[in-house]
C-alpha atoms as a PDB file:
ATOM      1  CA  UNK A   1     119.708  81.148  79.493  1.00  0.00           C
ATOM      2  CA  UNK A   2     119.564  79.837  82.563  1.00  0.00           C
ATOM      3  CA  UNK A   3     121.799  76.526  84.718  1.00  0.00           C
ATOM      4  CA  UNK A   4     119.298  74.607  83.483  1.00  0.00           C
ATOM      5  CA  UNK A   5     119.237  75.621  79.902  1.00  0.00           C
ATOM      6  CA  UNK A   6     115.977  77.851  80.012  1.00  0.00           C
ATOM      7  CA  UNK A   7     115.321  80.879  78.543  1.00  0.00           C
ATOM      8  CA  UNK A   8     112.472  81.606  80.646  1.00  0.00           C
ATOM      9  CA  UNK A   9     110.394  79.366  82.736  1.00  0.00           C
ATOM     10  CA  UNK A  10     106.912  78.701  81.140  1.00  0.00           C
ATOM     11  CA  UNK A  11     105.532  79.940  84.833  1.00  0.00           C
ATOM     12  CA  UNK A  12     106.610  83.386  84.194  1.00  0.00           C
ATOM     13  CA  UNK A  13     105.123  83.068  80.650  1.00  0.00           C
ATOM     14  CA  UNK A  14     101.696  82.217  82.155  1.00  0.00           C
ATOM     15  CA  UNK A  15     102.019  84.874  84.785  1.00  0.00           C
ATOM     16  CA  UNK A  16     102.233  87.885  82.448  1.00  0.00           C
ATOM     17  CA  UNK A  17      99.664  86.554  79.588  1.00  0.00           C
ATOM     18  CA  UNK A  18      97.443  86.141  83.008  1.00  0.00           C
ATOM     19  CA  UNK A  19      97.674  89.757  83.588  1.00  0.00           C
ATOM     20  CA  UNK A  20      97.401  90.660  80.182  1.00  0.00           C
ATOM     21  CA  UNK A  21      94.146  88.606  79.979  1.00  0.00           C
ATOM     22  CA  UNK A  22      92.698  90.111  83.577  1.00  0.00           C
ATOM     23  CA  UNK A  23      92.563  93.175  82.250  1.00  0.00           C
ATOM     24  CA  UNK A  24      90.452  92.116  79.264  1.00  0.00           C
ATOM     25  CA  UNK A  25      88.134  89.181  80.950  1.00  0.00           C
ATOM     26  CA  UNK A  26      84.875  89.867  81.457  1.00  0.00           C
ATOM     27  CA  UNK A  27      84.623  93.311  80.561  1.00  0.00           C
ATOM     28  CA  UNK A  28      83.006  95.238  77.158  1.00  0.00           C
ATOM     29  CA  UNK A  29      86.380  95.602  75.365  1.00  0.00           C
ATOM     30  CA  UNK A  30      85.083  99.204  73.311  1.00  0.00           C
ATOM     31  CA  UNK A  31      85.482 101.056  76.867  1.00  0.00           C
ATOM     32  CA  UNK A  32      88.910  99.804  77.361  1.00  0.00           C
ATOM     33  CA  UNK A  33      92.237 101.455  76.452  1.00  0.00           C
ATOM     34  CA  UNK A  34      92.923 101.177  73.296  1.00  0.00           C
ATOM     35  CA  UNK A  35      90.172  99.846  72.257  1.00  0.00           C
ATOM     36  CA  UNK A  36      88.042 103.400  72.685  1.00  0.00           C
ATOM     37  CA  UNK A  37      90.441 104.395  69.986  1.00  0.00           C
ATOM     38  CA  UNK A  38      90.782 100.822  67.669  1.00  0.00           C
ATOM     39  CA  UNK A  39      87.779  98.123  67.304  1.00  0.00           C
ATOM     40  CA  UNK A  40      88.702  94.835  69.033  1.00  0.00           C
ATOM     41  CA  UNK A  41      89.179  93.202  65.946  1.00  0.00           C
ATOM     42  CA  UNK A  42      91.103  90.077  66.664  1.00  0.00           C
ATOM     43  CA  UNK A  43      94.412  91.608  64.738  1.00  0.00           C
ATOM     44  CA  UNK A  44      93.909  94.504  66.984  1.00  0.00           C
ATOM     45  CA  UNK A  45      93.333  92.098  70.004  1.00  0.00           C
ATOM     46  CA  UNK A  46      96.846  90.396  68.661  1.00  0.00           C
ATOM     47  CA  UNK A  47      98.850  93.063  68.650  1.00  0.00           C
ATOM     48  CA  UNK A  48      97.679  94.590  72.010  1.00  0.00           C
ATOM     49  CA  UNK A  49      99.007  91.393  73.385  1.00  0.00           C
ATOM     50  CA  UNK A  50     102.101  91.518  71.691  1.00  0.00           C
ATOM     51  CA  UNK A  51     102.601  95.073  72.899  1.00  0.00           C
ATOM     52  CA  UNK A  52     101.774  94.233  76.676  1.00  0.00           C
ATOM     53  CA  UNK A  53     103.829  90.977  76.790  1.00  0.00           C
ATOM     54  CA  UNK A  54     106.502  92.667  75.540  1.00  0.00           C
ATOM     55  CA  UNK A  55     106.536  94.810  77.909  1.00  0.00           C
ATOM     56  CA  UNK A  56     106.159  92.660  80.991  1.00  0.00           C
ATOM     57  CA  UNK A  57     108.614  90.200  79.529  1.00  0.00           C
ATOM     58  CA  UNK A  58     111.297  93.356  79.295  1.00  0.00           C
ATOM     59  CA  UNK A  59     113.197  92.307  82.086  1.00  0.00           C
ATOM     60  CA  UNK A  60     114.189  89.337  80.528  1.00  0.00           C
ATOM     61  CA  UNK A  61     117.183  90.745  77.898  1.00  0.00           C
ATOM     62  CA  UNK A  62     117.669  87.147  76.508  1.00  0.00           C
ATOM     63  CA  UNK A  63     113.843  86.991  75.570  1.00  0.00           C
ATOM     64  CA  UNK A  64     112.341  88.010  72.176  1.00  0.00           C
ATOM     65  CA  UNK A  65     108.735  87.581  71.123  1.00  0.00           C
ATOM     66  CA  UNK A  66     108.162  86.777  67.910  1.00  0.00           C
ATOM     67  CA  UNK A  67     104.749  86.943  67.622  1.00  0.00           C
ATOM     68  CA  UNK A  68     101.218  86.202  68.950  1.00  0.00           C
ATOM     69  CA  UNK A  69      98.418  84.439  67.427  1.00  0.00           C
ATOM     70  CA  UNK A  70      95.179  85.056  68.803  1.00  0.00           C
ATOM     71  CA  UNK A  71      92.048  82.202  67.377  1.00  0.00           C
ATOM     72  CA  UNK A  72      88.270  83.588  66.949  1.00  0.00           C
ATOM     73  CA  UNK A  73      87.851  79.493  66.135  1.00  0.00           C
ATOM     74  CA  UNK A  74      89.199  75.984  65.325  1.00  0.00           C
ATOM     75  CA  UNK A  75      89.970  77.066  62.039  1.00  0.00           C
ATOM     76  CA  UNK A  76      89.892  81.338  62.300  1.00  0.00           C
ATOM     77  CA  UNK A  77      93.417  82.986  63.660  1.00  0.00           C
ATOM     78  CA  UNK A  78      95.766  86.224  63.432  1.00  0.00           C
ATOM     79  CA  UNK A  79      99.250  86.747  63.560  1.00  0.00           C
ATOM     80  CA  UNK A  80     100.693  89.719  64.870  1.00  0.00           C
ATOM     81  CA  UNK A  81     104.270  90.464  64.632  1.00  0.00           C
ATOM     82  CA  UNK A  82     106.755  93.432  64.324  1.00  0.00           C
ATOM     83  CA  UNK A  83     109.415  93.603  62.234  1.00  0.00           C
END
């Protein structure tokens, strides 16, 4: 935590679910890593994002994910977390 009482700032957040997400956007997800390997089912889509914001958020010590949720719809979403 931070002077201000922040874990992390929401900015930082944004910045490395941006990157995540630019390397997805636009693009036929089947001839992407790992996806070549795994269909881009949305619970594989969740846990690739769990995986790669772990990782950029890694130099944060004080900051756990939980989990991510990714929504197909209003009403349609996964969960992905590790134990």
């Amino acid at each position: 935590m931070d002077a201000i009482g922040c874990v992390v700032d929401f900015a930082v957040l944004k910045e490395a679910l941006g990157h995540v997400a630019a390397g997805l956007d636009h693009r036929l997800l089947n001839e992407l890593p790992p996806f070549g390997e795994v269909n881009p089912t949305a619970e594989n889509l969740a846990a690739h994002f769990f995986k790669e914001m772990r990782s950029n958020l890694g130099r944060y010590t004080s900051v756990r994910l939980e989990a991510v949720t990714v929504w197909e719809s209003a009403t349609a979403a996964v969960t992905y977390r590790e134990e």
